[in-house]
C-alpha atoms as a PDB file:
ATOM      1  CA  UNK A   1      21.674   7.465   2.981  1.00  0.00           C
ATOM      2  CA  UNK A   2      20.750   8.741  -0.448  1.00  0.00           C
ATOM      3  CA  UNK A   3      17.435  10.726  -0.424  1.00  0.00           C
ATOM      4  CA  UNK A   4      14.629   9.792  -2.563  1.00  0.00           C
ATOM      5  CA  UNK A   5      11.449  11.250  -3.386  1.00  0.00           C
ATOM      6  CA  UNK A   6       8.144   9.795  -3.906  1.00  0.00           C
ATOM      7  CA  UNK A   7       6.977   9.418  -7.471  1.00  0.00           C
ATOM      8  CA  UNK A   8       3.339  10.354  -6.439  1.00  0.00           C
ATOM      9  CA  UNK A   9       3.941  14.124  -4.461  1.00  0.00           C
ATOM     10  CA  UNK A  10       7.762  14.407  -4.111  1.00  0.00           C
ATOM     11  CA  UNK A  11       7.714  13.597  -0.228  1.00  0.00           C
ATOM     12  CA  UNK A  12      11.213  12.761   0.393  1.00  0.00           C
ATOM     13  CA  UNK A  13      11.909   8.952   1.478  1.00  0.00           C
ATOM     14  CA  UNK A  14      14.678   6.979   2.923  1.00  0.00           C
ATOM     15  CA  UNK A  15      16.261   4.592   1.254  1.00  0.00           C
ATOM     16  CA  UNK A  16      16.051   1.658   3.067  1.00  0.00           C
ATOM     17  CA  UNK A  17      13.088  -0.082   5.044  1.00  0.00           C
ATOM     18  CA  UNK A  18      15.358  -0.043   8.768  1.00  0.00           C
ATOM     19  CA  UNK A  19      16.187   3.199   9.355  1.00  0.00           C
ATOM     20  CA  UNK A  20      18.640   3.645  13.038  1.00  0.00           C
ATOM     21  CA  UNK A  21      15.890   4.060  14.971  1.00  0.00           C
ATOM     22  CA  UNK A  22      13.701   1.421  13.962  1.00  0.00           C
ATOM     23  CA  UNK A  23      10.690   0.765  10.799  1.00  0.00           C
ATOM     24  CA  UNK A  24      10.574   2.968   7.884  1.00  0.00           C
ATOM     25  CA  UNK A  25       6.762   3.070   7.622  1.00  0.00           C
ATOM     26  CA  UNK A  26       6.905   5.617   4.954  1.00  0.00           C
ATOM     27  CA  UNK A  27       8.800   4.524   2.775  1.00  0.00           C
ATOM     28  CA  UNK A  28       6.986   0.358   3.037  1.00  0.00           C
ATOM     29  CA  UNK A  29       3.569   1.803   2.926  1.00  0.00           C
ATOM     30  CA  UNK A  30       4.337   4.159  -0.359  1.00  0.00           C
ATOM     31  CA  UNK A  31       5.577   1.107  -1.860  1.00  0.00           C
ATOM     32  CA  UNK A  32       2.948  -1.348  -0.763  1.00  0.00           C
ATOM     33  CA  UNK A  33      -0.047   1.649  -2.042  1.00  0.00           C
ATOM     34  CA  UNK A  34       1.847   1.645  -5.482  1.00  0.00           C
ATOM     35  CA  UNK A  35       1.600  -2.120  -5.875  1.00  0.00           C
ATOM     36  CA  UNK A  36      -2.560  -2.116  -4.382  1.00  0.00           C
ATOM     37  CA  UNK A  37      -3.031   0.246  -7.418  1.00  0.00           C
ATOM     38  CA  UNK A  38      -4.184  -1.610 -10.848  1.00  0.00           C
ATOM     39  CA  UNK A  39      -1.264  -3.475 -12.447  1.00  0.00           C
ATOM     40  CA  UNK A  40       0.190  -1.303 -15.615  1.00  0.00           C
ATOM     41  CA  UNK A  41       2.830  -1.709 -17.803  1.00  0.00           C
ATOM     42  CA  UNK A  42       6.225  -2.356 -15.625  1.00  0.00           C
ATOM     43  CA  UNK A  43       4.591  -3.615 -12.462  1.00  0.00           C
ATOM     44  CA  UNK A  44       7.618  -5.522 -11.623  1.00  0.00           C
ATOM     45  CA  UNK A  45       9.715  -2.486 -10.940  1.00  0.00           C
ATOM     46  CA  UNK A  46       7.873  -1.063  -8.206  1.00  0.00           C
ATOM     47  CA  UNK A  47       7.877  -4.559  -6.998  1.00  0.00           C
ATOM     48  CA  UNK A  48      11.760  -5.600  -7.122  1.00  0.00           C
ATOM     49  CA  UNK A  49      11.864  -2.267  -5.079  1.00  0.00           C
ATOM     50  CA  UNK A  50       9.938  -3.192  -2.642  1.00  0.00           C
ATOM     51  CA  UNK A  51      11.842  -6.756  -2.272  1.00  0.00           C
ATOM     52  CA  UNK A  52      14.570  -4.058  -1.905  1.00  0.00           C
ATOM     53  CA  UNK A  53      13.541  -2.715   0.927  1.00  0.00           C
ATOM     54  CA  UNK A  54      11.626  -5.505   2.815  1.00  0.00           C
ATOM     55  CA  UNK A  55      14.196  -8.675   2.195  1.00  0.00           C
ATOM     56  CA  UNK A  56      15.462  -8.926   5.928  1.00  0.00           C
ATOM     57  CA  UNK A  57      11.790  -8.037   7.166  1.00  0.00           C
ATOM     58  CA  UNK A  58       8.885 -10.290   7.598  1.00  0.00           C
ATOM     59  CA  UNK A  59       6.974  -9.066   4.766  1.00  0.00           C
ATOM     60  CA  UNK A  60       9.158 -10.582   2.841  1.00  0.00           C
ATOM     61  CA  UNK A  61       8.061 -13.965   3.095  1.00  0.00           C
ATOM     62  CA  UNK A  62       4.617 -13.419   1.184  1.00  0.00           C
ATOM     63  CA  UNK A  63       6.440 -10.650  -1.094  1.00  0.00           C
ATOM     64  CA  UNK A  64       8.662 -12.883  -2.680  1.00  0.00           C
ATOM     65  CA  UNK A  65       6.347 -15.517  -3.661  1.00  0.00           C
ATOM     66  CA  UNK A  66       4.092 -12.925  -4.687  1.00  0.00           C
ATOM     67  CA  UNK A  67       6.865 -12.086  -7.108  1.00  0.00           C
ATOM     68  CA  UNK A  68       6.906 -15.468  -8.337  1.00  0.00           C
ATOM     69  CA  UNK A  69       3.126 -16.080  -8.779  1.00  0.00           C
ATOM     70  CA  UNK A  70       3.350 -12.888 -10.720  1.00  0.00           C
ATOM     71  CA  UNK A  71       6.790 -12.702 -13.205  1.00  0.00           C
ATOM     72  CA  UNK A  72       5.591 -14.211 -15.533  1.00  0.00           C
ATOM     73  CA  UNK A  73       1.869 -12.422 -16.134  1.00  0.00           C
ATOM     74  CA  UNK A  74       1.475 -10.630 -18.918  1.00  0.00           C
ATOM     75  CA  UNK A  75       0.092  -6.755 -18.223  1.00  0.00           C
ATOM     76  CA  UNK A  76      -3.743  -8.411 -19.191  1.00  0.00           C
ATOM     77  CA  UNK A  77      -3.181 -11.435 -16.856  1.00  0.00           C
ATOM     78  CA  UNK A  78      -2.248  -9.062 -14.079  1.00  0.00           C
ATOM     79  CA  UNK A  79      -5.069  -6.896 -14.568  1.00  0.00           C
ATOM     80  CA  UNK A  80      -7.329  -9.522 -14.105  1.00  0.00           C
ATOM     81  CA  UNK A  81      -5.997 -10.976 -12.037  1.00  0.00           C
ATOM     82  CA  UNK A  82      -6.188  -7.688  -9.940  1.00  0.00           C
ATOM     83  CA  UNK A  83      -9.431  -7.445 -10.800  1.00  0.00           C
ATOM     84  CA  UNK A  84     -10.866 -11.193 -10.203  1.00  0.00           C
ATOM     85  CA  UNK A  85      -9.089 -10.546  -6.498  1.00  0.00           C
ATOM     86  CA  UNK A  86     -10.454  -7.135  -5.603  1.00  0.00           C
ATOM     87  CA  UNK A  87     -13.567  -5.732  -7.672  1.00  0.00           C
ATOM     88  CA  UNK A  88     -15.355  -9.303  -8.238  1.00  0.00           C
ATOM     89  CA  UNK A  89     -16.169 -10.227  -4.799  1.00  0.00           C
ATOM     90  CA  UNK A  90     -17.696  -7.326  -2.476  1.00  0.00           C
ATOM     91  CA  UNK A  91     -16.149  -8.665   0.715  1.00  0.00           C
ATOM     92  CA  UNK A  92     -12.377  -8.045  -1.053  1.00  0.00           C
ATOM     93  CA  UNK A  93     -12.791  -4.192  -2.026  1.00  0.00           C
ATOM     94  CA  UNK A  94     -10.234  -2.142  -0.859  1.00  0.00           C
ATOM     95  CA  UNK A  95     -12.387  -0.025   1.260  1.00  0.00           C
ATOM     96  CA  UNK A  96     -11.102   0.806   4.637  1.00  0.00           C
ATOM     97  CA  UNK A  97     -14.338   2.784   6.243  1.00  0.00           C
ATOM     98  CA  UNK A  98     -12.268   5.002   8.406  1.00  0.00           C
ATOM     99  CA  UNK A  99     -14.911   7.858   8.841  1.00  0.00           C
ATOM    100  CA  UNK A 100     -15.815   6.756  11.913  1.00  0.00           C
ATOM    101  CA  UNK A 101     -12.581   6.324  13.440  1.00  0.00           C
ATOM    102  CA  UNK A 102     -11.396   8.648  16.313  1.00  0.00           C
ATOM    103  CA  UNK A 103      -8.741  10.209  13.945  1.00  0.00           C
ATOM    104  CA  UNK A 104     -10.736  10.364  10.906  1.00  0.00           C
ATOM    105  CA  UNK A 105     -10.399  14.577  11.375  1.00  0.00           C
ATOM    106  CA  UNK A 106      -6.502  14.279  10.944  1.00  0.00           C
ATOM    107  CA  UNK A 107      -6.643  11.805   7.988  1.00  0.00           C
ATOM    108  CA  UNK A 108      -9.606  14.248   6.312  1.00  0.00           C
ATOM    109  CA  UNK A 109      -6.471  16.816   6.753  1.00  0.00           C
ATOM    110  CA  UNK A 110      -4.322  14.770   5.308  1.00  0.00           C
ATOM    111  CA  UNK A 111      -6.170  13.769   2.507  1.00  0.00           C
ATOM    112  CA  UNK A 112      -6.980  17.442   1.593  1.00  0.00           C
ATOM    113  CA  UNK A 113      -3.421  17.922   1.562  1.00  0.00           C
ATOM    114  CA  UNK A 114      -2.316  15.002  -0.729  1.00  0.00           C
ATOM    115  CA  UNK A 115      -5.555  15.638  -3.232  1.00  0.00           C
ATOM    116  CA  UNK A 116      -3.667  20.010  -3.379  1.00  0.00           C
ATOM    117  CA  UNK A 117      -0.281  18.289  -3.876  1.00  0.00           C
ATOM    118  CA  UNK A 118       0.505  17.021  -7.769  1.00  0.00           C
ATOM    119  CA  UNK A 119       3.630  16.104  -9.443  1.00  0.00           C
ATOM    120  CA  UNK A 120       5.337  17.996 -11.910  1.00  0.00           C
ATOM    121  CA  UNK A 121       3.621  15.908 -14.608  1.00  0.00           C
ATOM    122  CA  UNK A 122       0.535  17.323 -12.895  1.00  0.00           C
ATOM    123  CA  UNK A 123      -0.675  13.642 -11.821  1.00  0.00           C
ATOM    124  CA  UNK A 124      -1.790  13.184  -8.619  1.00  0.00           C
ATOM    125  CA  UNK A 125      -1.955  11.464  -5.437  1.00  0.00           C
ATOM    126  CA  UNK A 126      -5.458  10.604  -5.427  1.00  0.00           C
ATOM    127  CA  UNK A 127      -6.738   9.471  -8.548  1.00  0.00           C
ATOM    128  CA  UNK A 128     -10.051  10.682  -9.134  1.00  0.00           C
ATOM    129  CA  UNK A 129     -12.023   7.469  -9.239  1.00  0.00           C
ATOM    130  CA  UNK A 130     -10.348   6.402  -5.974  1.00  0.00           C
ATOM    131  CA  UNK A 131     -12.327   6.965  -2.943  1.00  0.00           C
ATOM    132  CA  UNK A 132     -10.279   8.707  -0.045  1.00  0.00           C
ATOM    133  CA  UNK A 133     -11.267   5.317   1.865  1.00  0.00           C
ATOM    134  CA  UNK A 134      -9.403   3.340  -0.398  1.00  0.00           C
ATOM    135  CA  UNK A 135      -6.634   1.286   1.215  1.00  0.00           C
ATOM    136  CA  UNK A 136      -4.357   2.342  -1.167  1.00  0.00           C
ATOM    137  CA  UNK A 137      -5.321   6.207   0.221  1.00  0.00           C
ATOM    138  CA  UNK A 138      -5.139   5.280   3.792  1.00  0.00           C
ATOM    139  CA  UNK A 139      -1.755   3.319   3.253  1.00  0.00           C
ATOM    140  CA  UNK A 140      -0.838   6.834   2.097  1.00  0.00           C
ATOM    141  CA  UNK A 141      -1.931   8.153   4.576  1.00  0.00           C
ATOM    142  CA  UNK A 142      -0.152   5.971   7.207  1.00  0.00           C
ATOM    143  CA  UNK A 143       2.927   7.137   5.600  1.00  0.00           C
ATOM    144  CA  UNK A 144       2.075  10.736   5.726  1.00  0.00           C
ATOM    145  CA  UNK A 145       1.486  10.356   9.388  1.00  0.00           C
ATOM    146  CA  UNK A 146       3.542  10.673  12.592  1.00  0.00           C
ATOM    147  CA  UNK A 147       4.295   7.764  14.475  1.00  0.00           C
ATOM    148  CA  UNK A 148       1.501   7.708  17.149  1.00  0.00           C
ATOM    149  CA  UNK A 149      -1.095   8.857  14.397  1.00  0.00           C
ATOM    150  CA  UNK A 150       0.426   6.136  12.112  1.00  0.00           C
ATOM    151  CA  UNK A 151       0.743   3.536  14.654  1.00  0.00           C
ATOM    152  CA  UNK A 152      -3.382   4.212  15.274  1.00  0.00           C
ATOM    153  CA  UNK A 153      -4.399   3.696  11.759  1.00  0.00           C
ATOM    154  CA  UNK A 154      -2.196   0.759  11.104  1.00  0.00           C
ATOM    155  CA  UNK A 155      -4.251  -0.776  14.273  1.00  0.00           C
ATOM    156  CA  UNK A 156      -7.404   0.369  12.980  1.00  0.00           C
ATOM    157  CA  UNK A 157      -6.820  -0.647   9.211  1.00  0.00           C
ATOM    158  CA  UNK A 158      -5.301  -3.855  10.393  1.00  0.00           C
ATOM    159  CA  UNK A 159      -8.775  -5.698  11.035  1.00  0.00           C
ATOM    160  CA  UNK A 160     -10.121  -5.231   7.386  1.00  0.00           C
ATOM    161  CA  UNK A 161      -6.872  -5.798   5.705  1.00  0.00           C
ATOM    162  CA  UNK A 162      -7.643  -9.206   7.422  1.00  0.00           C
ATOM    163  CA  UNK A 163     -11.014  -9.400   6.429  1.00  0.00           C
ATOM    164  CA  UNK A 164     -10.203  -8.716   2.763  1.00  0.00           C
ATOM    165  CA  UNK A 165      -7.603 -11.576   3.039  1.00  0.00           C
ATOM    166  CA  UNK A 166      -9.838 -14.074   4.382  1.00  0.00           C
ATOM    167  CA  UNK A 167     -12.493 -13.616   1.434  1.00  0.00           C
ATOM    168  CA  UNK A 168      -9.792 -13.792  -1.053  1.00  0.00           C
ATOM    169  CA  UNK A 169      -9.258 -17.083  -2.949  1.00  0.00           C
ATOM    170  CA  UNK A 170      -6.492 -18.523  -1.663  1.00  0.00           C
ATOM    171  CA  UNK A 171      -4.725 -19.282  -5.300  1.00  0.00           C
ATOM    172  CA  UNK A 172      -4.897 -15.320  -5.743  1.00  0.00           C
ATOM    173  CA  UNK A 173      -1.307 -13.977  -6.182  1.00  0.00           C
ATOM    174  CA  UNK A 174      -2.867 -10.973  -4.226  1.00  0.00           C
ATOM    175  CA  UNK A 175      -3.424 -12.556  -1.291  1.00  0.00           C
ATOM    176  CA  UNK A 176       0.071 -12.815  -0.816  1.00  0.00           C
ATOM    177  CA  UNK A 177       0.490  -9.352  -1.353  1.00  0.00           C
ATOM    178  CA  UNK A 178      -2.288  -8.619   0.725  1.00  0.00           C
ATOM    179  CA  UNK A 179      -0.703 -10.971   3.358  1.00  0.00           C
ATOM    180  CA  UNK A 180       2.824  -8.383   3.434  1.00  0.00           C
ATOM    181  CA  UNK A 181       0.332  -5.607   4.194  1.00  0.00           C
ATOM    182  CA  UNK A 182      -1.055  -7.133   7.188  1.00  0.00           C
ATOM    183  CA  UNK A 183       2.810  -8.135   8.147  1.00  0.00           C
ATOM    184  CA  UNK A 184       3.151  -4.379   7.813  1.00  0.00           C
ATOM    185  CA  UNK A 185       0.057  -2.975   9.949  1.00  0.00           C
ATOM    186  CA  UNK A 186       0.766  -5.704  12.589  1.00  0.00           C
ATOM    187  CA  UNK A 187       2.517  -4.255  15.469  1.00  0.00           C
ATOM    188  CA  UNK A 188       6.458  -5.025  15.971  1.00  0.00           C
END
């Protein structure tokens, strides 16, 4: 297996999504935060990888259509797009609420550790106008985690992800995407 590191804080990563003892959730999650983050310039590459690594697992039947519902979008469309799914309608923000959660201590830890950690082009893990409750943070988190830790905030995140999909418009090429991440959190 080649080793790869992630673009955000130079965590190494596997390669693929099935590693020989079972669910990458590292490497799916870091991949599934990048494409929760507003659409830039090249959003389809972060995409086709993540095809990459989740074509033999479930996710992959709301990926790919998500793909579809998206190649041909222009950087603008996507963006608002994006925004039309998540910042338009309060009951679709990507806030997770974890503070109250019986592990909230070990994902404050975390969290202090990612916002200390930058890249060598000094950007870093949390932008600063994302809230540490962000799902795009806690899917971070998740893959930051070990496996019991990660395996209790997939459970507790797993509720709102499927809130936020069942206030989305159902024509929204995000709720597809949306609809992988809840394929992800669900329990194997």
């Amino acid at each position: 297996m080649r080793q790869t590191d992630c673009r955000h804080c130079g965590t190494w990563l596997a390669e693929a999504a099935l590693l020989s003892d079972g669910f990458n959730w590292g490497l799916v999650t870091n991949l599934e935060a990048d494409l929760l983050m507003r659409p830039e310039t090249n959003y389809l590459a972060p995409l086709i990888r993540y095809l990459t690594m989740v074509r033999d697992l479930p996710e992959a039947r709301f990926a790919n259509p998500f793909r579809d519902a998206i190649q041909s979008m222009t950087t603008a469309e996507l963006q608002d797009s994006y925004r039309q799914a998540f910042e338009c309608k309060p009951g679709c923000a990507l806030r997770v609420r974890w503070e109250r959660w019986p592990c909230a201590q070990y994902c404050d830890q975390i969290v202090a550790r990612m916002k200390s950690t930058s890249r060598a082009s000094q950007t870093t893990v949390i932008p600063a106008d994302m809230t540490a409750d962000h799902l795009v943070i806690v899917l971070r988190i998740l893959a930051r985690s070990c496996a019991a830790l990660g395996e209790d905030i997939a459970a507790l995140t797993l509720p709102t992800v499927s809130r936020i999909i069942s206030n989305m418009e159902s024509t929204s090429p995000f709720r597809l995407l949306m609809q992988a991440v809840e394929e992800t959190l669900t329990p194997r």
